[in-house]
N, C-alpha and C. Protein backbone atom coordinates (compact mmCIF):
# COMPACT_ATOMS: atom_id res chain seq x y z
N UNK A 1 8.27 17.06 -3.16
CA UNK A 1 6.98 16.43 -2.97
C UNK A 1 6.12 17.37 -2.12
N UNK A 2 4.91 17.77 -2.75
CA UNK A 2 3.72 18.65 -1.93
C UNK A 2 3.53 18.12 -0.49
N UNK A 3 2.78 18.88 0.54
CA UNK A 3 2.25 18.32 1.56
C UNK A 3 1.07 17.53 1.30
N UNK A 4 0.03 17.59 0.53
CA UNK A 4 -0.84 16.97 -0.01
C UNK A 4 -0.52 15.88 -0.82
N UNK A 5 0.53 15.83 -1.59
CA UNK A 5 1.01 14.68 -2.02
C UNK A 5 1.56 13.55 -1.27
N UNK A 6 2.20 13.95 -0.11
CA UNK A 6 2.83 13.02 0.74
C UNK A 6 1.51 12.83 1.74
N UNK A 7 0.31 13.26 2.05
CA UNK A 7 -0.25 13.32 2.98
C UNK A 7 -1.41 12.26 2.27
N UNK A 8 -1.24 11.91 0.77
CA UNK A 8 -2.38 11.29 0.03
C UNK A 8 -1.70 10.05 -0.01
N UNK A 9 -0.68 9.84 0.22
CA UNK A 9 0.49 7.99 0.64
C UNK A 9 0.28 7.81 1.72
N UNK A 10 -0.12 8.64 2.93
CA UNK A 10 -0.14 7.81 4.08
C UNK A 10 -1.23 6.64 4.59
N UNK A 11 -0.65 6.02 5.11
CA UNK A 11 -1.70 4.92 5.42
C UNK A 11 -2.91 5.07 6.43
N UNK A 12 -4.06 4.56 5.34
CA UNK A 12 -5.48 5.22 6.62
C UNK A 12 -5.65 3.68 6.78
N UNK A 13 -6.44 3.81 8.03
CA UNK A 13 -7.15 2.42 8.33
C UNK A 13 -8.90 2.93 8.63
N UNK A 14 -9.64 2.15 7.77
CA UNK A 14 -11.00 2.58 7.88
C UNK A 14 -12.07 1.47 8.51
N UNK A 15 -12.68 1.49 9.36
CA UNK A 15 -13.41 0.12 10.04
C UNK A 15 -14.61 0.64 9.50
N UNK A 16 -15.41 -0.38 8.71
CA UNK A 16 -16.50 0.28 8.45
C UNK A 16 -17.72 -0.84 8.89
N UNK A 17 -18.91 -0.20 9.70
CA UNK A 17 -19.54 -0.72 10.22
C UNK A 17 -21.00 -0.86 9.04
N UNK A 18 -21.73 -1.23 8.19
CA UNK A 18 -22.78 -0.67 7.67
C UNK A 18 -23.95 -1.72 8.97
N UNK A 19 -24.91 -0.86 8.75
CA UNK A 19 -26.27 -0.52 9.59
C UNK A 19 -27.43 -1.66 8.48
N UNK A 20 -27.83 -3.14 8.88
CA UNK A 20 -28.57 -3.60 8.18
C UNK A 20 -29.75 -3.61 8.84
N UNK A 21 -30.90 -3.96 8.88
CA UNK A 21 -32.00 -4.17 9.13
C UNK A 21 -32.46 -5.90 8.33
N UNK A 22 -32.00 -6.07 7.28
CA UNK A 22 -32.45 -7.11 6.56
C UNK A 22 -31.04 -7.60 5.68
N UNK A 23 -30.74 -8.82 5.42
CA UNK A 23 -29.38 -9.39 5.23
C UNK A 23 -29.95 -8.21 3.30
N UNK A 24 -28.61 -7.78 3.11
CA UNK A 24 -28.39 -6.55 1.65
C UNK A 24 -28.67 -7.88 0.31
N UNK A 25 -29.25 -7.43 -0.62
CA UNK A 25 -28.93 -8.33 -1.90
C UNK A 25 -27.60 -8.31 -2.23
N UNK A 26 -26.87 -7.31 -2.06
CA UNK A 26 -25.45 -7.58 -2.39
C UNK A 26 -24.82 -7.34 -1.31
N UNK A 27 -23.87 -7.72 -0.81
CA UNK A 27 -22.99 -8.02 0.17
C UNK A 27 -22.10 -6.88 0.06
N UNK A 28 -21.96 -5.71 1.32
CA UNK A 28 -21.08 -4.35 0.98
C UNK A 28 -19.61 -5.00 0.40
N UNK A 29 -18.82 -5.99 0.80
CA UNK A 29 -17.03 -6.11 0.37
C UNK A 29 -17.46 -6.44 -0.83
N UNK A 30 -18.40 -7.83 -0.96
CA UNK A 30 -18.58 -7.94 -2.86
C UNK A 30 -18.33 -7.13 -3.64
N UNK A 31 -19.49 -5.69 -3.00
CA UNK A 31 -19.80 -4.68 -3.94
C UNK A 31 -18.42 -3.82 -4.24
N UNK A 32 -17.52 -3.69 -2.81
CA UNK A 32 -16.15 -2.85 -2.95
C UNK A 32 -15.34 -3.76 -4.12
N UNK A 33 -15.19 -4.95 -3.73
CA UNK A 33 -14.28 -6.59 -4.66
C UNK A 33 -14.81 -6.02 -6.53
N UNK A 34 -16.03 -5.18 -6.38
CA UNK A 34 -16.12 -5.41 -7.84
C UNK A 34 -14.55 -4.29 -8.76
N UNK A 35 -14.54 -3.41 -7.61
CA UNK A 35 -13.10 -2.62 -8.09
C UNK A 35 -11.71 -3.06 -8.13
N UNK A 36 -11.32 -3.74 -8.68
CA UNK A 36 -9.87 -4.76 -8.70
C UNK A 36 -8.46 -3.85 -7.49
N UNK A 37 -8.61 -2.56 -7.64
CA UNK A 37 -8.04 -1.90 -6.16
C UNK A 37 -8.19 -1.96 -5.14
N UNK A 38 -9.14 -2.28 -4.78
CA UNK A 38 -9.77 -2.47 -3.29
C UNK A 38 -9.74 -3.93 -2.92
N UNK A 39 -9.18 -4.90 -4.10
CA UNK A 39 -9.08 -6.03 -3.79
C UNK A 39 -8.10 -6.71 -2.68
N UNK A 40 -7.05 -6.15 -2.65
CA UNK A 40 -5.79 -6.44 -1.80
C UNK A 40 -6.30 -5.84 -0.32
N UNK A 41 -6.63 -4.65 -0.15
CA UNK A 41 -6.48 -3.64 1.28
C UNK A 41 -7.95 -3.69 1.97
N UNK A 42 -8.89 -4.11 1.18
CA UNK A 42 -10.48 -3.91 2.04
C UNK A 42 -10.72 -5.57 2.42
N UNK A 43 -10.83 -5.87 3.50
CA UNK A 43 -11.49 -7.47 3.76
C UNK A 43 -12.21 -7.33 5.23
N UNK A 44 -12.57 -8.48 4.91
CA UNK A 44 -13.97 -8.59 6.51
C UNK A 44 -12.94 -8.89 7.75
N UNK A 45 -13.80 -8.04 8.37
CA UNK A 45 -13.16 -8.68 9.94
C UNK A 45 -13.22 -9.42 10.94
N UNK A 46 -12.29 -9.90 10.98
CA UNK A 46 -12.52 -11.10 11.90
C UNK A 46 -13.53 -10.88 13.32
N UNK A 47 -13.73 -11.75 13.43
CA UNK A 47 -14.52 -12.32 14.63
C UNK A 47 -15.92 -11.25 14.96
N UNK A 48 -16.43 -10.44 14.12
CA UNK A 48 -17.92 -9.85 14.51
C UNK A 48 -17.53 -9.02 15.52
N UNK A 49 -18.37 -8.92 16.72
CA UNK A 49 -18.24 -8.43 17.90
C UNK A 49 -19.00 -6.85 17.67
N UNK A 50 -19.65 -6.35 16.56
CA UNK A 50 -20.27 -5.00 16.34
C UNK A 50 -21.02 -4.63 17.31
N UNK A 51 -21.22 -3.12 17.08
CA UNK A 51 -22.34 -2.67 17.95
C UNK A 51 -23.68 -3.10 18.09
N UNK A 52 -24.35 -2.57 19.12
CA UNK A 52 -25.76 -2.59 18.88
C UNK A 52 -26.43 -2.38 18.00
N UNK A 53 -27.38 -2.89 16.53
CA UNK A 53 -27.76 -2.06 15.87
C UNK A 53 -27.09 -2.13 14.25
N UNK A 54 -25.56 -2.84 14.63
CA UNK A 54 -25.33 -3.09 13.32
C UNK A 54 -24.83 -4.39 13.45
N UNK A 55 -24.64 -4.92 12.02
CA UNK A 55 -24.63 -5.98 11.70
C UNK A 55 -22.88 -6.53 11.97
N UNK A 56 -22.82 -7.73 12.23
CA UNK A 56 -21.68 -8.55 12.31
C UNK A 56 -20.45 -8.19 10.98
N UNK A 57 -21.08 -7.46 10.01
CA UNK A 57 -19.84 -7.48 8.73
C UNK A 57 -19.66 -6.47 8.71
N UNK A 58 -18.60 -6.47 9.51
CA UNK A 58 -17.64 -5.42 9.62
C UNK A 58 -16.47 -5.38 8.22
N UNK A 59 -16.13 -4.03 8.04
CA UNK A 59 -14.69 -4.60 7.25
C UNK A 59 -13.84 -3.42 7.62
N UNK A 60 -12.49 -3.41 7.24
CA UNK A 60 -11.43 -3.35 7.46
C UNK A 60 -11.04 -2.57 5.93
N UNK A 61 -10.20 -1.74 6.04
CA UNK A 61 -9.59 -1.64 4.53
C UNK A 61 -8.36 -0.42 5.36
N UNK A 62 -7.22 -1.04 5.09
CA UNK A 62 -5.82 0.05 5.45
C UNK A 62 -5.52 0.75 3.88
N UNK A 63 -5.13 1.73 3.53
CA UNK A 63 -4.89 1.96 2.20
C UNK A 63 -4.62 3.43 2.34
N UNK A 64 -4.21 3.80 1.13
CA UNK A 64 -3.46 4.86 1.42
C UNK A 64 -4.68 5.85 0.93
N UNK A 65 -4.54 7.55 1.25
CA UNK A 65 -5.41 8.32 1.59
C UNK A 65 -6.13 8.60 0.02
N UNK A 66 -5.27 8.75 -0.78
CA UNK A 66 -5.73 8.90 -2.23
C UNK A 66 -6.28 7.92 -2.72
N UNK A 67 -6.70 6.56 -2.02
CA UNK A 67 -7.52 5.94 -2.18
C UNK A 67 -9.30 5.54 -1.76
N UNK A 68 -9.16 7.15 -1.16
CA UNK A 68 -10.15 7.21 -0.32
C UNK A 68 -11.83 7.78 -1.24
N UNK A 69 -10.78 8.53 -1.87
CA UNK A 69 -12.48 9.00 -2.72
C UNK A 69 -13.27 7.84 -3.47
N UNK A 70 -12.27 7.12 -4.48
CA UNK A 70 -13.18 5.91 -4.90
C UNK A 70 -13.82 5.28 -3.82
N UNK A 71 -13.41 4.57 -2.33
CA UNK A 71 -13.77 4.25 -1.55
C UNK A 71 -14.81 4.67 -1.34
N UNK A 72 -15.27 6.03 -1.11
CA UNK A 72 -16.36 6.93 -0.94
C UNK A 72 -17.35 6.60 -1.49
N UNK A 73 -17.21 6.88 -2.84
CA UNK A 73 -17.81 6.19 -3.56
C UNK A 73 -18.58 5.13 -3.84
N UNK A 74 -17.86 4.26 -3.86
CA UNK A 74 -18.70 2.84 -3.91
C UNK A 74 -19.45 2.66 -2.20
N UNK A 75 -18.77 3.30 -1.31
CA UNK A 75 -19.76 2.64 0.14
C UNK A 75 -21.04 3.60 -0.03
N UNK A 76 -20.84 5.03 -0.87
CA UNK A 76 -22.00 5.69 -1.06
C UNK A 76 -23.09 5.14 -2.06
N UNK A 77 -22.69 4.41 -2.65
CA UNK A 77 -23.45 3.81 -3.91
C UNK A 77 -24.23 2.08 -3.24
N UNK A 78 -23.49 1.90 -2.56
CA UNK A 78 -23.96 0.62 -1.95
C UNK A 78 -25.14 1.29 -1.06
N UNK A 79 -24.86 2.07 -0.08
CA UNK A 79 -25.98 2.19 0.70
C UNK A 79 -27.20 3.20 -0.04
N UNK A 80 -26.36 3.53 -1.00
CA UNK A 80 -28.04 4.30 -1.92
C UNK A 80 -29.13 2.85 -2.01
N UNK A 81 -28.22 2.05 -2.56
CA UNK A 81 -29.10 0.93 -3.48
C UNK A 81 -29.38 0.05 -2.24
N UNK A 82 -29.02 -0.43 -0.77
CA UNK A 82 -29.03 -0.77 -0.06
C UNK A 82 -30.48 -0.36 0.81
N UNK A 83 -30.01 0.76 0.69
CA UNK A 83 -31.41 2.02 1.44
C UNK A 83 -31.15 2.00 3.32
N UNK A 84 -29.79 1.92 3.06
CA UNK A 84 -29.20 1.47 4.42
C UNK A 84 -28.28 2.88 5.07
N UNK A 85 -27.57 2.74 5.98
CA UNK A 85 -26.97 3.41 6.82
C UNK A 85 -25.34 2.82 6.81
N UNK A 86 -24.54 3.78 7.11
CA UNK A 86 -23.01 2.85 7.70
C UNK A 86 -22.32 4.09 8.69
N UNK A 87 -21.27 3.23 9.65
CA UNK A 87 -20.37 4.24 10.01
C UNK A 87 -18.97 3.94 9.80
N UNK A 88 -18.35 4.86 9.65
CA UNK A 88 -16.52 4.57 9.18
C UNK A 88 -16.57 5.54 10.29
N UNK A 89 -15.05 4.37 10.60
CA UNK A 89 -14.17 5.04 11.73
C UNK A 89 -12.93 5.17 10.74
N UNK A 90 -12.23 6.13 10.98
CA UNK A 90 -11.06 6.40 9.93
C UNK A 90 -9.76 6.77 11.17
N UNK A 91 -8.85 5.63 11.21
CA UNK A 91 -7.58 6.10 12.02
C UNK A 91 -6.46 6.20 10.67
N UNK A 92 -5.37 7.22 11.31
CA UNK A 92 -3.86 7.69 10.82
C UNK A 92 -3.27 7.97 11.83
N UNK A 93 -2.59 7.49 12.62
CA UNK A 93 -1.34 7.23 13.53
C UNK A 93 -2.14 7.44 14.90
N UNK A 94 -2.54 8.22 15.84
CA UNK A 94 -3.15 8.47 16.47
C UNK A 94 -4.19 9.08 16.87
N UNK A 95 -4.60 9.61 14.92
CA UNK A 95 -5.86 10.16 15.12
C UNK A 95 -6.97 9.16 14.40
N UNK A 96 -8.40 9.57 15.38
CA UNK A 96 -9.51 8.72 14.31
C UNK A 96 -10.42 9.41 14.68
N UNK A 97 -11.69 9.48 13.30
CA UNK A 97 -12.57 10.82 13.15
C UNK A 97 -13.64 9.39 13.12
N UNK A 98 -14.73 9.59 13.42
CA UNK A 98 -16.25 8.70 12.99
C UNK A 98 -16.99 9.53 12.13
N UNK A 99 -17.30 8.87 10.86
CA UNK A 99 -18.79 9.67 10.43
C UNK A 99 -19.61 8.64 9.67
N UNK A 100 -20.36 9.36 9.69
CA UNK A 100 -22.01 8.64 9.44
C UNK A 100 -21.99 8.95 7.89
N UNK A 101 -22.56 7.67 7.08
CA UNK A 101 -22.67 7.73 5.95
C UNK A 101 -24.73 7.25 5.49
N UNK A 102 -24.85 8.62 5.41
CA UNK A 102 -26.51 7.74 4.89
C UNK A 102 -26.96 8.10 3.42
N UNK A 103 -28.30 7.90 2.93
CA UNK A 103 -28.86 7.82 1.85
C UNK A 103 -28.62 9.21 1.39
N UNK A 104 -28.72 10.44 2.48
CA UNK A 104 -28.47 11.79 2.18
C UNK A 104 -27.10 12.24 2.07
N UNK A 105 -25.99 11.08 2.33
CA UNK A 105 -24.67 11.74 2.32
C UNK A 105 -24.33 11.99 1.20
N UNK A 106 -23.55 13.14 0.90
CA UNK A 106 -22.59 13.56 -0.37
C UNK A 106 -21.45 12.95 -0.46
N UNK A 107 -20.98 12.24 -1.23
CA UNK A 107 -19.39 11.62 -1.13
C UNK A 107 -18.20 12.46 -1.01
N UNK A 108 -18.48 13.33 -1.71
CA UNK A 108 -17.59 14.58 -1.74
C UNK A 108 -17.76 15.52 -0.69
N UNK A 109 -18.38 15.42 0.26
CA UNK A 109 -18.51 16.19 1.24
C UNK A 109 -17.61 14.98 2.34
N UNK A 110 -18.22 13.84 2.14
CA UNK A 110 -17.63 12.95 3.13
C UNK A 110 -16.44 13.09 3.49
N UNK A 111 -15.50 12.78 1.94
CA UNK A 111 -14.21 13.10 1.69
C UNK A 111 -13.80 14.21 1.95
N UNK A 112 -14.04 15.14 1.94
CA UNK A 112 -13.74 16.64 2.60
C UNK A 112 -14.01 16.56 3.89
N UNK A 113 -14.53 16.19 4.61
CA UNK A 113 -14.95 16.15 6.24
C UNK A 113 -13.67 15.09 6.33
N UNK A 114 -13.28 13.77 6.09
CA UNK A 114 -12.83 13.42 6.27
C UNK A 114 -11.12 13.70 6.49
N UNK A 115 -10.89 14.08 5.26
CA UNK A 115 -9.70 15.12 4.96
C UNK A 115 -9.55 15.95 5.97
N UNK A 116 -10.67 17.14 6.21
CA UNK A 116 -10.73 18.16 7.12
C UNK A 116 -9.89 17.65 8.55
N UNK A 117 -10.72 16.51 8.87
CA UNK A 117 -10.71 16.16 10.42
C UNK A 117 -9.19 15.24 10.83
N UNK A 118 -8.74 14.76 9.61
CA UNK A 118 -7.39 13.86 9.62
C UNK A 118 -6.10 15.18 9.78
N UNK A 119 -6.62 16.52 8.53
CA UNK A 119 -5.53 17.58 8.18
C UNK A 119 -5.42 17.65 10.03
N UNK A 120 -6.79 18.71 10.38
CA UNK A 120 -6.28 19.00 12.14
C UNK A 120 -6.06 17.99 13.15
N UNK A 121 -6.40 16.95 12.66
CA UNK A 121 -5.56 15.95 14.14
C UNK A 121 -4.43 15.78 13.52
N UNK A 122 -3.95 15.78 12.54
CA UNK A 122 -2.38 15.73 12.03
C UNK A 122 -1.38 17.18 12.57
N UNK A 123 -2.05 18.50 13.19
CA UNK A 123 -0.80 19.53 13.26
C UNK A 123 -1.04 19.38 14.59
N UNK A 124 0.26 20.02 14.92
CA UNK A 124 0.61 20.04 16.38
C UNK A 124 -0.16 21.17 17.16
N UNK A 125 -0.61 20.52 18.56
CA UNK A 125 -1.54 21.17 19.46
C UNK A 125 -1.80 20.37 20.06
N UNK A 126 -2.54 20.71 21.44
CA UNK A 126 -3.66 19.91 22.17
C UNK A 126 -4.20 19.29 21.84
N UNK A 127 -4.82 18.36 22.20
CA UNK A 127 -5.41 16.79 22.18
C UNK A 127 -6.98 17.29 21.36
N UNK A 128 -7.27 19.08 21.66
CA UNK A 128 -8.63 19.35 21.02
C UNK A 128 -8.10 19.17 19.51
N UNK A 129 -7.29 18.84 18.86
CA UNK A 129 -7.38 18.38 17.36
C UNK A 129 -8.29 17.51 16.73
N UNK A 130 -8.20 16.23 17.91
CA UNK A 130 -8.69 15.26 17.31
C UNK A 130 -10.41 15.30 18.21
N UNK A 131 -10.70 16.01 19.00
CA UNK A 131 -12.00 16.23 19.03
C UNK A 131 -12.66 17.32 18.09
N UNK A 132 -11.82 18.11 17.56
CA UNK A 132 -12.78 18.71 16.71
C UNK A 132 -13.18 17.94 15.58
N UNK A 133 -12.12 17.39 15.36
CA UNK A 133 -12.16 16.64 13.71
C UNK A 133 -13.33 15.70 13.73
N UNK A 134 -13.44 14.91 15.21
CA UNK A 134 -14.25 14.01 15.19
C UNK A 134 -16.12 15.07 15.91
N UNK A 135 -15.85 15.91 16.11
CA UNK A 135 -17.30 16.86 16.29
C UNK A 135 -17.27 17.58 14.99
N UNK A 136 -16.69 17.94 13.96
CA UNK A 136 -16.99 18.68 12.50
C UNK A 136 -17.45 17.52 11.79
N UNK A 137 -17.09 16.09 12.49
CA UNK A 137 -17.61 15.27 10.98
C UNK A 137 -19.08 14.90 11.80
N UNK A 138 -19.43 14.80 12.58
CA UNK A 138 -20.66 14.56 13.75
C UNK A 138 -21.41 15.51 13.32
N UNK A 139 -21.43 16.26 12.99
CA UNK A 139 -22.46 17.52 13.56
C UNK A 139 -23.77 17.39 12.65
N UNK A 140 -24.81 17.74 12.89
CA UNK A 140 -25.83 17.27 12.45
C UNK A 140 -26.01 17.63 11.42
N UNK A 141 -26.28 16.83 10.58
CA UNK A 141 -26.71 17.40 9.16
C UNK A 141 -25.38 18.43 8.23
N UNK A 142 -24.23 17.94 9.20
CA UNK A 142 -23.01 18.02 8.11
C UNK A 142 -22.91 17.67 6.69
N UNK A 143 -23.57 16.24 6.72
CA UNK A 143 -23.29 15.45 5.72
C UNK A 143 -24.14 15.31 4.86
N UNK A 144 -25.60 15.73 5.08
CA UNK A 144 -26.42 15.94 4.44
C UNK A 144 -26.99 16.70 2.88
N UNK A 145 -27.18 16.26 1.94
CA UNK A 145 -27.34 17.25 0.95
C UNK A 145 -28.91 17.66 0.71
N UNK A 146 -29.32 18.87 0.61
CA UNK A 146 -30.54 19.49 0.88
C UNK A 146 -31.13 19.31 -0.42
């Protein structure tokens, strides 16, 4: 079994915050629920408690890493049509990276930042693993497509 193969089974946990301004015509989990995979591992989270700035519907989705690009996907497609903002926090055992998903994000860049920042907090070193991972997916206009 590849390192990438075994590294695409492990279990991510993703908290995803989206950024409303006005309640969405479609509801972000609906929109994930329309993919019969995401049905079991993505659900709302209990009790609210969000940041400043974003909205109470939070969700939750644990699932394994090769499930991540469709994921991408559809939260990129929701907030196109949304015209909204989100943030995913992405933990795997003791590491977790934040990035910002907006109208300008690339999905495929996401997923690569994401990847990126999980690969180096996953090898052994200093604790700077998991700050870089989480400053390469930060950085301004990382995520951006021109």
């Amino acid at each position: 079994m590849t390192e990438s193969f075994a590294a695409a089974r492990l279990p991510v946990r993703l908290t995803i915050n989206p950024r409303q301004r006005q309640p969405p015509s479609v509801d972000l989990l609906a929109w994930i629920h329309r993919q019969p995979e995401y049905r079991p591992v993505v659900r709302q989270a209990g009790g609210g408690g969000g940041r400043p700035g974003f909205s109470d519907a939070v969700i939750i989705a644990v699932l394994a890493q090769g499930l991540l690009p469709g994921l991408f996907n559809l939260l990129q497609s929701w907030v196109d049509q949304q015209r909204t903002e989100a943030s995913i926090r992405i933990q795997t055992g003791d590491t977790e990276v934040e990035l910002q998903v907006s109208g300008r994000t690339d999905s495929a860049r996401l997923l690569a930042q994401a990847t990126e920042a999980l690969r180096a907090a996953r090898e052994p070193g200093p604790d700077t693993a998991r700050e870089l991972g989480a400053g390469a997916a930060r950085e301004p206009g990382a995520d951006a497509v021109d």
